[in-house]
PDB file of N, CA and C in Angstrom:
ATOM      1  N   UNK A   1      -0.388-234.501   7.183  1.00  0.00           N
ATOM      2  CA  UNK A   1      -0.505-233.176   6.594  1.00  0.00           C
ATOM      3  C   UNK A   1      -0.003-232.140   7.593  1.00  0.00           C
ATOM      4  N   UNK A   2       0.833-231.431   7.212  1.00  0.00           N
ATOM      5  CA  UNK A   2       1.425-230.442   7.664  1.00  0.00           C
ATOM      6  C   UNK A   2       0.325-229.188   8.198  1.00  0.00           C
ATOM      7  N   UNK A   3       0.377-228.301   9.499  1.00  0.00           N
ATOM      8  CA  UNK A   3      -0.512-227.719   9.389  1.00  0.00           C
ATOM      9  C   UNK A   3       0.233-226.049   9.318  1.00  0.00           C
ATOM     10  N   UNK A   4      -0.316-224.895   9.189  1.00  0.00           N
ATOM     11  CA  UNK A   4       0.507-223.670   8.873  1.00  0.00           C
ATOM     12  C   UNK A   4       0.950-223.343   9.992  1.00  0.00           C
ATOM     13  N   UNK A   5       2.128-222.653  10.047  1.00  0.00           N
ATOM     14  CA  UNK A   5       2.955-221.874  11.337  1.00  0.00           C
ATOM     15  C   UNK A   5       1.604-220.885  12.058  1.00  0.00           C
ATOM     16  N   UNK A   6       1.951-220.426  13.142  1.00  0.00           N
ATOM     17  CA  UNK A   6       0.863-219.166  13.624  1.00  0.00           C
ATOM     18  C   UNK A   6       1.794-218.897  14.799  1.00  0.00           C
ATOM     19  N   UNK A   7       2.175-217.294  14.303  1.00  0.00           N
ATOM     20  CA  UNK A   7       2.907-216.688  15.353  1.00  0.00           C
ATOM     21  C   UNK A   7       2.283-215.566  15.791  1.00  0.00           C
ATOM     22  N   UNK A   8       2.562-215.565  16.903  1.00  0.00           N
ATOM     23  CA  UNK A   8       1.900-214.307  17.753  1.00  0.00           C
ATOM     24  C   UNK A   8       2.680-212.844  17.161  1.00  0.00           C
ATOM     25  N   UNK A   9       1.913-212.050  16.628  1.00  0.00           N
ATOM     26  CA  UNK A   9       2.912-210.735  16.337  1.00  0.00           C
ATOM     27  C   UNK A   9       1.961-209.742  16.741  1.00  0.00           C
ATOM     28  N   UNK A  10       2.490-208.548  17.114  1.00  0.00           N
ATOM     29  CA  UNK A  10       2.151-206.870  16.830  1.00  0.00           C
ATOM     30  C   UNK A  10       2.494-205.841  16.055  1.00  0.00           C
ATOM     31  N   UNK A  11       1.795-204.776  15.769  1.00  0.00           N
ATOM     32  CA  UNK A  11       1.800-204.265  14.562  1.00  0.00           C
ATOM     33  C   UNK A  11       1.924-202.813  15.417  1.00  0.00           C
ATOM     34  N   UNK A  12       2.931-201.933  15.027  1.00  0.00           N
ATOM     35  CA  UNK A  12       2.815-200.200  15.341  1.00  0.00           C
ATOM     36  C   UNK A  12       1.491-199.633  14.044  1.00  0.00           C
ATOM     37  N   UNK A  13       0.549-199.180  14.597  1.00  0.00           N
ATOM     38  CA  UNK A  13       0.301-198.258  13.755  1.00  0.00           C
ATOM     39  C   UNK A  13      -0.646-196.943  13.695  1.00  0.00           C
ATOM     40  N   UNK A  14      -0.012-196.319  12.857  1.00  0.00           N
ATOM     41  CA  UNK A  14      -0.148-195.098  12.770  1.00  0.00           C
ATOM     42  C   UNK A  14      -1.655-194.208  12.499  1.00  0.00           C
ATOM     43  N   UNK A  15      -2.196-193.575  13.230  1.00  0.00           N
ATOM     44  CA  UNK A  15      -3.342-192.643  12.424  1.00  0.00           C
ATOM     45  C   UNK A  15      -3.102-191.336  11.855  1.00  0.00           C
ATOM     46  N   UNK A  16      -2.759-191.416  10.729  1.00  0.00           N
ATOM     47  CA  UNK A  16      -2.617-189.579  10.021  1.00  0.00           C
ATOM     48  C   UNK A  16      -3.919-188.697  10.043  1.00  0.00           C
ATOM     49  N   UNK A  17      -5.003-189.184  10.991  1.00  0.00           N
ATOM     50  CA  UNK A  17      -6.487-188.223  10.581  1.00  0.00           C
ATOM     51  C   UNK A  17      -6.179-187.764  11.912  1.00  0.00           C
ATOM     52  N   UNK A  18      -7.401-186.391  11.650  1.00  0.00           N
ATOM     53  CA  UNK A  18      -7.460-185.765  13.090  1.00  0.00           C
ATOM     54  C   UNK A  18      -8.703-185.709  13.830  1.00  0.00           C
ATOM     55  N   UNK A  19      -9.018-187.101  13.593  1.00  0.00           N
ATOM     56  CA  UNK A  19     -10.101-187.874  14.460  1.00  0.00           C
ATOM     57  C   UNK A  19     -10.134-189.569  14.825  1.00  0.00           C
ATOM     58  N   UNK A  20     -10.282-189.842  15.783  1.00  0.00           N
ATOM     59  CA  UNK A  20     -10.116-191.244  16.000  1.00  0.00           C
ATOM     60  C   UNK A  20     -10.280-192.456  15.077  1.00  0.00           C
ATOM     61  N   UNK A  21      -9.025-192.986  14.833  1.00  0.00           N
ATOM     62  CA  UNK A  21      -9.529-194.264  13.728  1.00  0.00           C
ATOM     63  C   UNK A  21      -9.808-195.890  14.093  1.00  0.00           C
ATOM     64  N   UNK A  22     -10.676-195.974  14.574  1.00  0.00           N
ATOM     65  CA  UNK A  22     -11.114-197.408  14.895  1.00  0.00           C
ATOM     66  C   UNK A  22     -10.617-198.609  13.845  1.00  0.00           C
ATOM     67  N   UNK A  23      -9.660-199.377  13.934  1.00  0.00           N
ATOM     68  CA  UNK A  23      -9.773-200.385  13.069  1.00  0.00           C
ATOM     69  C   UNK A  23     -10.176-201.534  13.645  1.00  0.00           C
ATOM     70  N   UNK A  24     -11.283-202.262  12.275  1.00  0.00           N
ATOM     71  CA  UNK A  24     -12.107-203.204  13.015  1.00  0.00           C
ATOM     72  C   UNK A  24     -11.508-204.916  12.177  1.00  0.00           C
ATOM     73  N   UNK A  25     -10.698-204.372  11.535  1.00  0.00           N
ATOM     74  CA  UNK A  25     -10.299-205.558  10.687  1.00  0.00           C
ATOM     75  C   UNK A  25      -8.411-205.570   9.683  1.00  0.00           C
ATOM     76  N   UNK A  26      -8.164-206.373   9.704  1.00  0.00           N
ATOM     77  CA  UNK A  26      -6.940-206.005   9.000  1.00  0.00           C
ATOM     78  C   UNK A  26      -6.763-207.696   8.517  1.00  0.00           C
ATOM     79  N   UNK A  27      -6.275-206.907   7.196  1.00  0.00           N
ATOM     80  CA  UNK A  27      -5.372-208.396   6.576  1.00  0.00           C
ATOM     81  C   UNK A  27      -4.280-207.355   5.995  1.00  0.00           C
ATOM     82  N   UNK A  28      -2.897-208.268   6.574  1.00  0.00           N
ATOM     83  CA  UNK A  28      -1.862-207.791   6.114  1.00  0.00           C
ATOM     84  C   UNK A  28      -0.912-208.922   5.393  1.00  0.00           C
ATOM     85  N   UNK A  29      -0.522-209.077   4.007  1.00  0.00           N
ATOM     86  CA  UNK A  29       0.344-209.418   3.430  1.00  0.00           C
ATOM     87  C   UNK A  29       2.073-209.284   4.203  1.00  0.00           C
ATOM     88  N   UNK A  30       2.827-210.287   4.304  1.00  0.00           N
ATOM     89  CA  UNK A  30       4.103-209.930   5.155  1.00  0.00           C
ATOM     90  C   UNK A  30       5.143-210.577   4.637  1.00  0.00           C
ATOM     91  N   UNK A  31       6.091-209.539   3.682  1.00  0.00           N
ATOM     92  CA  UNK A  31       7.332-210.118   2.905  1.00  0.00           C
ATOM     93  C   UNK A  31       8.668-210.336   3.492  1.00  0.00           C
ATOM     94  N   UNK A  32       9.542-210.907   3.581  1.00  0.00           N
ATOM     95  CA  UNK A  32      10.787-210.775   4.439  1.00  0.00           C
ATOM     96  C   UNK A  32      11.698-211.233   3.320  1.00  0.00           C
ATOM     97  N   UNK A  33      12.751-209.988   2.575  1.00  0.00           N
ATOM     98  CA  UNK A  33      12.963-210.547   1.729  1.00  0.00           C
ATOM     99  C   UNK A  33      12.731-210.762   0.134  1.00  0.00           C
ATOM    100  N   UNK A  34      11.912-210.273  -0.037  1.00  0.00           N
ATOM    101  CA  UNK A  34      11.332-210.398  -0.845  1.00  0.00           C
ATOM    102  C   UNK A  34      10.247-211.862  -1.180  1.00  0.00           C
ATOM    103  N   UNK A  35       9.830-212.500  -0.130  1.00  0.00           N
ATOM    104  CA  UNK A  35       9.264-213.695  -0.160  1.00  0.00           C
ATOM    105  C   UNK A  35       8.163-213.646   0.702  1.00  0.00           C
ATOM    106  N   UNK A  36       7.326-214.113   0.528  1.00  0.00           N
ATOM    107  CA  UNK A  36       5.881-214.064   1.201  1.00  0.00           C
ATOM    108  C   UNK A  36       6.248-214.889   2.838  1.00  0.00           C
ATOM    109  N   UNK A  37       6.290-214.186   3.844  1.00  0.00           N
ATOM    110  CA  UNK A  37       6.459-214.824   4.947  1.00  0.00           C
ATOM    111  C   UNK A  37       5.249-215.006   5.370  1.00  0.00           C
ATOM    112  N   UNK A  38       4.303-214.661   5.590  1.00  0.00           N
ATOM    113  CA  UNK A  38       3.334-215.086   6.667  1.00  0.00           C
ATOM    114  C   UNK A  38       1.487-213.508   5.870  1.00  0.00           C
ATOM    115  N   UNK A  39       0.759-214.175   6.895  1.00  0.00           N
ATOM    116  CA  UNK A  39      -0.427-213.406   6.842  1.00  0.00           C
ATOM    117  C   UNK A  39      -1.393-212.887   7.701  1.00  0.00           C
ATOM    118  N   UNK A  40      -1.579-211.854   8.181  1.00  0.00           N
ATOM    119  CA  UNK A  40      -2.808-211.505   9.475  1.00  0.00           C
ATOM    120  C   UNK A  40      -3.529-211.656   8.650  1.00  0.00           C
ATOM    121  N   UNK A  41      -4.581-212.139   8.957  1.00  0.00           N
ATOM    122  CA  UNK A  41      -5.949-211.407   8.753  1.00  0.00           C
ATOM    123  C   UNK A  41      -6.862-212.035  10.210  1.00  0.00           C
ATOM    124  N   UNK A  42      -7.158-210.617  10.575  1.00  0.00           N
ATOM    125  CA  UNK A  42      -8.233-210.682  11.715  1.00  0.00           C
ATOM    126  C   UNK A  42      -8.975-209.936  12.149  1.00  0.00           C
ATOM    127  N   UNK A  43     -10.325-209.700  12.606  1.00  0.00           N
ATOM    128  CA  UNK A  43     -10.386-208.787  13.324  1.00  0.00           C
ATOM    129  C   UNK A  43      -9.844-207.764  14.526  1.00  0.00           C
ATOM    130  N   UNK A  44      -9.892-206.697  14.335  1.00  0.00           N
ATOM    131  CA  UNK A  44      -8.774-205.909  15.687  1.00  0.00           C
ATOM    132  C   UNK A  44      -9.690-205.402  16.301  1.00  0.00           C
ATOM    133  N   UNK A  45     -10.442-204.481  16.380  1.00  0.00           N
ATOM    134  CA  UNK A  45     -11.285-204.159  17.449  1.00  0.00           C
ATOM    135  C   UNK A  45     -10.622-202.774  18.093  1.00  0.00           C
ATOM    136  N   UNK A  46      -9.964-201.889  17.611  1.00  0.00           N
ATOM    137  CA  UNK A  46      -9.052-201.159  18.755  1.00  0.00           C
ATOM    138  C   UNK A  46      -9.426-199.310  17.908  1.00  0.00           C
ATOM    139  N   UNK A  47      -9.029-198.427  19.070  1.00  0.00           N
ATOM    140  CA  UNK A  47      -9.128-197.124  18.201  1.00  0.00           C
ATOM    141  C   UNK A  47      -7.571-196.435  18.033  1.00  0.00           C
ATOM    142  N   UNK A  48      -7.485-196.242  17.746  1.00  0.00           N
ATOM    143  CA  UNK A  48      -6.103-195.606  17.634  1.00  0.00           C
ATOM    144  C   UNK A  48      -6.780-193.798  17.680  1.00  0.00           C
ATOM    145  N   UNK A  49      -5.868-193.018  18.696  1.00  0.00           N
ATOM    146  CA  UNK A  49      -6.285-191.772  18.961  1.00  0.00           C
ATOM    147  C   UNK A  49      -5.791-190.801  17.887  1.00  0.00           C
ATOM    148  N   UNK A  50      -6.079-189.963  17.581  1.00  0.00           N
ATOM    149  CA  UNK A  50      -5.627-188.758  16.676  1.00  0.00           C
ATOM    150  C   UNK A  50      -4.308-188.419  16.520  1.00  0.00           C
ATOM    151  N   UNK A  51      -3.979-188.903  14.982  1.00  0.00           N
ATOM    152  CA  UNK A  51      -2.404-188.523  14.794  1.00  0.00           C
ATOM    153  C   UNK A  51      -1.039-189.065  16.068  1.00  0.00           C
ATOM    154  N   UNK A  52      -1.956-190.252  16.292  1.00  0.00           N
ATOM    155  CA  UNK A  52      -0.832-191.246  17.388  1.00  0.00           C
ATOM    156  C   UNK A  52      -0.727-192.469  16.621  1.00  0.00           C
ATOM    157  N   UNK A  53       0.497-192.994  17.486  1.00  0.00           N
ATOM    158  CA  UNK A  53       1.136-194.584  16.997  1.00  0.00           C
ATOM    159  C   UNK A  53       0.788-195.441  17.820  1.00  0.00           C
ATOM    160  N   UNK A  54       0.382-196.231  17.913  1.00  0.00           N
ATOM    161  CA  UNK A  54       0.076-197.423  18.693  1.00  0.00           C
ATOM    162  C   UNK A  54       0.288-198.981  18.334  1.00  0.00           C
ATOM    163  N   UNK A  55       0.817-199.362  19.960  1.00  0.00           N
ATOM    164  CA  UNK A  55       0.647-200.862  19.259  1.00  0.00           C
ATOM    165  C   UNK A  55      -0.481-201.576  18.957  1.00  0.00           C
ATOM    166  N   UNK A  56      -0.544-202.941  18.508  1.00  0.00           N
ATOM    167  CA  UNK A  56      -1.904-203.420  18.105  1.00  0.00           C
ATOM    168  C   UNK A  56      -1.980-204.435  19.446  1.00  0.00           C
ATOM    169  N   UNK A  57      -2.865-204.685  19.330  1.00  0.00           N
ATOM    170  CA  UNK A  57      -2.934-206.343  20.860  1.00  0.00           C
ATOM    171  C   UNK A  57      -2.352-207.267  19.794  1.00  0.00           C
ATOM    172  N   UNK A  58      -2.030-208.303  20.490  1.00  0.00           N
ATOM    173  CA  UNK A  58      -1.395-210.030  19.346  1.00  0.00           C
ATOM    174  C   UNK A  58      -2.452-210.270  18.427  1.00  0.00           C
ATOM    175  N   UNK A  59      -2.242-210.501  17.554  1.00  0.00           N
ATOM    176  CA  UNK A  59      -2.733-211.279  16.285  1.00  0.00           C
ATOM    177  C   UNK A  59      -1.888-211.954  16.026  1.00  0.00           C
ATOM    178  N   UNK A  60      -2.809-213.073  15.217  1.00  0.00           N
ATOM    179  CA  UNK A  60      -1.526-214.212  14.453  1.00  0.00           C
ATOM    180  C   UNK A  60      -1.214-213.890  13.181  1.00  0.00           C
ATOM    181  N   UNK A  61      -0.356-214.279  13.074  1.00  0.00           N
ATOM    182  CA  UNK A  61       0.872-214.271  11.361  1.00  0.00           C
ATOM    183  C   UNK A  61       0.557-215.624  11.064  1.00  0.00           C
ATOM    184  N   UNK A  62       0.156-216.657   9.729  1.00  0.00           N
ATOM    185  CA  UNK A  62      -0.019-217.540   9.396  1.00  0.00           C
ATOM    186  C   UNK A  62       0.784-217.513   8.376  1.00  0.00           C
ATOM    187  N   UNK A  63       1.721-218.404   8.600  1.00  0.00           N
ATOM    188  CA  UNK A  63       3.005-218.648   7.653  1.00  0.00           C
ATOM    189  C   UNK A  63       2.771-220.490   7.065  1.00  0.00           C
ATOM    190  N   UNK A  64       3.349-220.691   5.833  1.00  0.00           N
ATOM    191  CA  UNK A  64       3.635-222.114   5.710  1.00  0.00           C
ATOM    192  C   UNK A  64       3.995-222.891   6.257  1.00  0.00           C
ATOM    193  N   UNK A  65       4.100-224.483   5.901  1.00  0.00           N
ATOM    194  CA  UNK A  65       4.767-224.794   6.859  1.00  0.00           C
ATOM    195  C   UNK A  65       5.295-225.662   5.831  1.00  0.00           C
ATOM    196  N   UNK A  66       6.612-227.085   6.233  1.00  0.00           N
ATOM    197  CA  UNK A  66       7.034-227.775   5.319  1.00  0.00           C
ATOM    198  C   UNK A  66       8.508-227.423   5.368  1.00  0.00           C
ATOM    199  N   UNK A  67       9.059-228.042   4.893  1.00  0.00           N
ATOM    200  CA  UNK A  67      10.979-228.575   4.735  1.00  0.00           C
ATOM    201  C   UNK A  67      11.232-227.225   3.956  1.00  0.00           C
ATOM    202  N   UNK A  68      10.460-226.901   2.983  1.00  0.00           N
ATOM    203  CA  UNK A  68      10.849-225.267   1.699  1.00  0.00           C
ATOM    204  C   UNK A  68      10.819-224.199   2.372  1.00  0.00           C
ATOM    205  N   UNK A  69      10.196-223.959   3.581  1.00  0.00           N
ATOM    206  CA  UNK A  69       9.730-222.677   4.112  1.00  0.00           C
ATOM    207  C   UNK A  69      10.726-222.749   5.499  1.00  0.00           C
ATOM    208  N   UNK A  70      11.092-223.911   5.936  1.00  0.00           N
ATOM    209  CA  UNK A  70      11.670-224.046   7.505  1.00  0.00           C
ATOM    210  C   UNK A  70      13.294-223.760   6.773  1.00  0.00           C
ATOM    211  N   UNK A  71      13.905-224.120   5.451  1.00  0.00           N
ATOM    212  CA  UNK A  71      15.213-224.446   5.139  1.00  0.00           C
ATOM    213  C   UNK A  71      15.104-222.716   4.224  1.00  0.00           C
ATOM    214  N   UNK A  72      14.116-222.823   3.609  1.00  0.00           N
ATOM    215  CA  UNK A  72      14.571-221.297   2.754  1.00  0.00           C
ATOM    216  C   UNK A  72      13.852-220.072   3.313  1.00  0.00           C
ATOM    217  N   UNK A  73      13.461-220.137   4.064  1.00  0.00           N
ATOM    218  CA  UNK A  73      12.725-218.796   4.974  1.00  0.00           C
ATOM    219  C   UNK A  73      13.136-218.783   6.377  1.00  0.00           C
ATOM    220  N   UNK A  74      12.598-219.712   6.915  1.00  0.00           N
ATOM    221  CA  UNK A  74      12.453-219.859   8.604  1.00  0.00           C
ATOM    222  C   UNK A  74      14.361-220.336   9.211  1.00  0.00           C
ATOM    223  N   UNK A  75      14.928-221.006   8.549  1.00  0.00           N
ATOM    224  CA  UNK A  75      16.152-220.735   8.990  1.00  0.00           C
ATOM    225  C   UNK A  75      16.955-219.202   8.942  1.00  0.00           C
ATOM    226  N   UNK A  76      17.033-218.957   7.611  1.00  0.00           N
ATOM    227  CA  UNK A  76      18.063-217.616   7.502  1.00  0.00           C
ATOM    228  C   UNK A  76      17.206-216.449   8.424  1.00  0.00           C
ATOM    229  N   UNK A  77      15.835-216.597   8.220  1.00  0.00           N
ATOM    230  CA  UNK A  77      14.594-215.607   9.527  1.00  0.00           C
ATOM    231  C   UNK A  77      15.869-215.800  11.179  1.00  0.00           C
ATOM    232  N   UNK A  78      15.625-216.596  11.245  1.00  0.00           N
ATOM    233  CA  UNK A  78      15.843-216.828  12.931  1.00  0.00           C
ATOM    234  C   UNK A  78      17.589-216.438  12.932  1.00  0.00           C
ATOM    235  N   UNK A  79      18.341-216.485  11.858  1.00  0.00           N
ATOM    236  CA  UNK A  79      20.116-216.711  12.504  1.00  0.00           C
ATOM    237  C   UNK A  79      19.666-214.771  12.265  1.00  0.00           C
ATOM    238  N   UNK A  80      19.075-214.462  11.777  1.00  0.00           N
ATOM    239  CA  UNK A  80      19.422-212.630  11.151  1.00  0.00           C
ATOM    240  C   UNK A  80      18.682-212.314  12.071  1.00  0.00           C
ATOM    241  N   UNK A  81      17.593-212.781  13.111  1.00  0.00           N
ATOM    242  CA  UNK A  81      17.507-212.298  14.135  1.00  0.00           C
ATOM    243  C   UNK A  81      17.019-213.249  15.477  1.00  0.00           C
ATOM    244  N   UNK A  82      18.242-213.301  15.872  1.00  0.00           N
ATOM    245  CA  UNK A  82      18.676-214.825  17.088  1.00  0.00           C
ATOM    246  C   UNK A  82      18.135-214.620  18.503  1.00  0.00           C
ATOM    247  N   UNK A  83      17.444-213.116  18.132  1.00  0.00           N
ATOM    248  CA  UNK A  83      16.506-212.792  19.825  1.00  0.00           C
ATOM    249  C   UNK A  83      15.776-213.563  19.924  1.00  0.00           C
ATOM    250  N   UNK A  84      14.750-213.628  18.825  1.00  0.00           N
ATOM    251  CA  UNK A  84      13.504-214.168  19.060  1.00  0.00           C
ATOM    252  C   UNK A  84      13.950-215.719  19.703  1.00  0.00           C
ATOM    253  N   UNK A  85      15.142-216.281  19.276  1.00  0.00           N
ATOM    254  CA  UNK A  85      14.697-217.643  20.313  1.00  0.00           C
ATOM    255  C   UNK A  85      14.923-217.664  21.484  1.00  0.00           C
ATOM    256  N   UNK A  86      15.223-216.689  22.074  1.00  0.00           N
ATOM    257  CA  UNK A  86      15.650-216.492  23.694  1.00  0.00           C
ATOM    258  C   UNK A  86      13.978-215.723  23.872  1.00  0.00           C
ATOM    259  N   UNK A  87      13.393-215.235  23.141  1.00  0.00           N
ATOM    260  CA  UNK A  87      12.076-214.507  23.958  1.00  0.00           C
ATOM    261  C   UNK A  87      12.354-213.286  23.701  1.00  0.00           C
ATOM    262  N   UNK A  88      13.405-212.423  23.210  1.00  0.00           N
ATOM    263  CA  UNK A  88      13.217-211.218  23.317  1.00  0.00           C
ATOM    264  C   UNK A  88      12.872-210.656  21.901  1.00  0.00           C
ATOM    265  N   UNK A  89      11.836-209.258  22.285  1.00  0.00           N
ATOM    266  CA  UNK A  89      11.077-208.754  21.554  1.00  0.00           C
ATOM    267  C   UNK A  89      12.197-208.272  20.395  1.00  0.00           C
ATOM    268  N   UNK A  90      11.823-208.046  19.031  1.00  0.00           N
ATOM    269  CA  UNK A  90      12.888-207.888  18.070  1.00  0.00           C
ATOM    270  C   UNK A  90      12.264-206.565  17.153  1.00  0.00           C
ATOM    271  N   UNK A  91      12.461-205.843  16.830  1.00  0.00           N
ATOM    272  CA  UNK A  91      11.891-205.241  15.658  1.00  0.00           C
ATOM    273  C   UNK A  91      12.459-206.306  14.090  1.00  0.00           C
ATOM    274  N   UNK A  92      11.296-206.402  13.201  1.00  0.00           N
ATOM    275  CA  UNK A  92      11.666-206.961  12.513  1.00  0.00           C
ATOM    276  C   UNK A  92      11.003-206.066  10.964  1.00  0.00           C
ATOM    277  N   UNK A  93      12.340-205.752   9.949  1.00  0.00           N
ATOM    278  CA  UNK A  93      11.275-204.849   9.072  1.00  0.00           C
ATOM    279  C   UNK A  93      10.493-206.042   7.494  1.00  0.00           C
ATOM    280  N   UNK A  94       9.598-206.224   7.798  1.00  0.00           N
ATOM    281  CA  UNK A  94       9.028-206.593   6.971  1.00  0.00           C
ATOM    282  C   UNK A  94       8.357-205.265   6.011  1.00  0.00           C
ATOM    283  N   UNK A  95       8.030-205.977   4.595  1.00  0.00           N
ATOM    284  CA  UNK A  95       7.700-205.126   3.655  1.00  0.00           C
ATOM    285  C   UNK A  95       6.299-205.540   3.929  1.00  0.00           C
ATOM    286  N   UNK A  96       5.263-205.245   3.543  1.00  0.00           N
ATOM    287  CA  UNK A  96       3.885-205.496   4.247  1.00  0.00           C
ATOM    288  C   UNK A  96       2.792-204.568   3.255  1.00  0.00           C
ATOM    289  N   UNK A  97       1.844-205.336   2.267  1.00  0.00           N
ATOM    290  CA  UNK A  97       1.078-204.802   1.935  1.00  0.00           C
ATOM    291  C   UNK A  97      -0.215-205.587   2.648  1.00  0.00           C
ATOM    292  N   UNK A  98      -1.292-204.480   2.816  1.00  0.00           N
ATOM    293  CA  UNK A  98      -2.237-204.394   4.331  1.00  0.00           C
ATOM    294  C   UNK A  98      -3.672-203.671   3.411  1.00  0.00           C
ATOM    295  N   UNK A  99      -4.963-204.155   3.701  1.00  0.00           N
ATOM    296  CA  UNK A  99      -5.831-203.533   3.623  1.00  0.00           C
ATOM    297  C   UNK A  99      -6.646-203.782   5.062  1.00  0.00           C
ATOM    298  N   UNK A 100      -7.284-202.567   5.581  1.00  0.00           N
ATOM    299  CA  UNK A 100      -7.915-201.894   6.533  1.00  0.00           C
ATOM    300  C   UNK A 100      -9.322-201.604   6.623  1.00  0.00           C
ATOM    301  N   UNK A 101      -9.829-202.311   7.216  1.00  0.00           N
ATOM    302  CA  UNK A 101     -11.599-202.074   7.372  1.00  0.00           C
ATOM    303  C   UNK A 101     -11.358-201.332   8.549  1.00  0.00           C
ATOM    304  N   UNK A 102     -12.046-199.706   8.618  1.00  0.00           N
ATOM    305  CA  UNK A 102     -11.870-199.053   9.363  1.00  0.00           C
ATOM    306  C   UNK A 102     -12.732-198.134   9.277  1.00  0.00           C
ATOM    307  N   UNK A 103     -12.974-196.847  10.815  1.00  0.00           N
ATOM    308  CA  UNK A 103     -14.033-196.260  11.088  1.00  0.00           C
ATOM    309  C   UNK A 103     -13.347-194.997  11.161  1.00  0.00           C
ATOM    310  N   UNK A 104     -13.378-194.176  10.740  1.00  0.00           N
ATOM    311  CA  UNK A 104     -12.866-192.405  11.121  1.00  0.00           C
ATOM    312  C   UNK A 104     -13.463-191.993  11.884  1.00  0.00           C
ATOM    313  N   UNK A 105     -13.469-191.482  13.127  1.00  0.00           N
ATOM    314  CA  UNK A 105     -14.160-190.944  14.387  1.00  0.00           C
ATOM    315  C   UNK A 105     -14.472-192.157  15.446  1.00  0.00           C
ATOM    316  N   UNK A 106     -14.102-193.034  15.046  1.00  0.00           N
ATOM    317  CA  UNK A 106     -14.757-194.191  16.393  1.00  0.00           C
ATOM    318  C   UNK A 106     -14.874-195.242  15.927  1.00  0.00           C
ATOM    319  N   UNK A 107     -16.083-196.517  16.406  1.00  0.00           N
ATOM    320  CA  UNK A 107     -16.336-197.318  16.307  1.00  0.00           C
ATOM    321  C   UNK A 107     -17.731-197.047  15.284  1.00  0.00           C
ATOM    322  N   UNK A 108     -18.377-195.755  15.631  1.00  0.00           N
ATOM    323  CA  UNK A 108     -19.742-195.948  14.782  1.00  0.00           C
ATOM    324  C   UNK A 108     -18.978-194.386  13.797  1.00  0.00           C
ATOM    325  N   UNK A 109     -18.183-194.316  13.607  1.00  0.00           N
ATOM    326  CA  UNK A 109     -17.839-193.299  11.939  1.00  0.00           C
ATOM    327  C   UNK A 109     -17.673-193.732  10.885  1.00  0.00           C
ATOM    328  N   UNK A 110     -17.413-192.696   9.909  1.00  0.00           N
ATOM    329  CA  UNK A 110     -16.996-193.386   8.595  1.00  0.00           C
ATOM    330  C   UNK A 110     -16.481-194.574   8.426  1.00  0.00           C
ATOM    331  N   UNK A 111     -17.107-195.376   7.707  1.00  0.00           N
ATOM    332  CA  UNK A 111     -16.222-196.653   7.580  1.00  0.00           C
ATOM    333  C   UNK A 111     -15.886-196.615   6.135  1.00  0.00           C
ATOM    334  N   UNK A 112     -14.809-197.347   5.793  1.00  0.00           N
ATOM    335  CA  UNK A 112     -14.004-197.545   4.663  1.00  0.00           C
ATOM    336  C   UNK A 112     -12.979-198.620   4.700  1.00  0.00           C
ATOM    337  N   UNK A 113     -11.919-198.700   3.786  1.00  0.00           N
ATOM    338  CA  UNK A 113     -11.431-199.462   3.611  1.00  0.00           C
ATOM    339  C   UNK A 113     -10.467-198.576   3.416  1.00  0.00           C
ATOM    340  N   UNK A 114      -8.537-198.725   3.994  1.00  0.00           N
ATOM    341  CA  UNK A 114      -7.564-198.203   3.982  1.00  0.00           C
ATOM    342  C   UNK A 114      -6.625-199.324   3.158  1.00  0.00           C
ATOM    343  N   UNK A 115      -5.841-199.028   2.321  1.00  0.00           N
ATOM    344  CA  UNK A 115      -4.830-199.845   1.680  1.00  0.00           C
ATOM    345  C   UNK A 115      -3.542-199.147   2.004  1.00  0.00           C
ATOM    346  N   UNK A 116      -2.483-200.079   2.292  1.00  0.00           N
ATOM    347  CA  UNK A 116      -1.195-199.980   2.759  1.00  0.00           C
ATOM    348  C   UNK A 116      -0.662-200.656   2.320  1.00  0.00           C
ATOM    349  N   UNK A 117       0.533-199.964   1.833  1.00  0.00           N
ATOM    350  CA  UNK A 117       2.040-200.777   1.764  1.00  0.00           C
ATOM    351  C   UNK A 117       3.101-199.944   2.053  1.00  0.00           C
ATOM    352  N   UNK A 118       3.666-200.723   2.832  1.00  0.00           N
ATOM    353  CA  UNK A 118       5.268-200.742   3.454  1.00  0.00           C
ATOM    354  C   UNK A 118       6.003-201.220   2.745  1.00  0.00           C
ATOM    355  N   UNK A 119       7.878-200.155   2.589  1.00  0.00           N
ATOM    356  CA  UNK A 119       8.156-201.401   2.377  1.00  0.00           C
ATOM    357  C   UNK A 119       9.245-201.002   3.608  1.00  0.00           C
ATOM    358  N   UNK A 120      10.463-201.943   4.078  1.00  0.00           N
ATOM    359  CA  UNK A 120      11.283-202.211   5.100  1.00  0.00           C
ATOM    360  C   UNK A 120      12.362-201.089   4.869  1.00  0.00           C
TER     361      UNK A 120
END
């Protein structure tokens, strides 16, 4: 049995409030293509400061695995961007719908739930 891909990725993101947004959780949907490439879901733990961009720390992307996903995803993925097998960092635009367990003001503020979608 095949087991799923897990790639290390980071995420830019953004706070539009004008108070600290703690996110304590994220699952993000990740299309490339129009095809379901891969999935975060994890806890994050991080604040993002007022109306700043930030990166996220690594989380994993959990992608398929199997001959369908390595020949119709994971090949044409890697020749359209040929950094990643040397190691270097790539921007890559995925379309990405994301929901957000998150705190407005901190770790102990409003909590809610943020929904996102990107697209590339």
């Amino acid at each position: 049995l095949l087991k799923p891909r897990r790639t290390p990725v980071q995420v830019m993101i953004y706070n539009p409030f004008d108070a600290p947004l703690y996110i304590k959780k994220m699952r993000a949907v990740n299309f490339w293509r129009g095809k379901e490439f891969g999935v975060v879901d994890e806890n994050v733990g991080m604040t993002i400061p007022p109306k700043s961009t930030v990166l996220s720390p690594t989380v994993t992307m959990v992608s398929p695995s199997g001959l369908g996903f390595s020949t119709n995803m994971a090949l044409p993925f890697m020749n359209a961007y040929a950094g990643l097998l040397i190691g270097a960092a790539v921007e890559v635009p995925f379309d990405i719908q994301a929901t957000i367990v998150a705190a407005i003001g901190g770790p102990d503020g409003y909590e809610g739930n943020v929904v996102y979608t990107q697209s590339d």
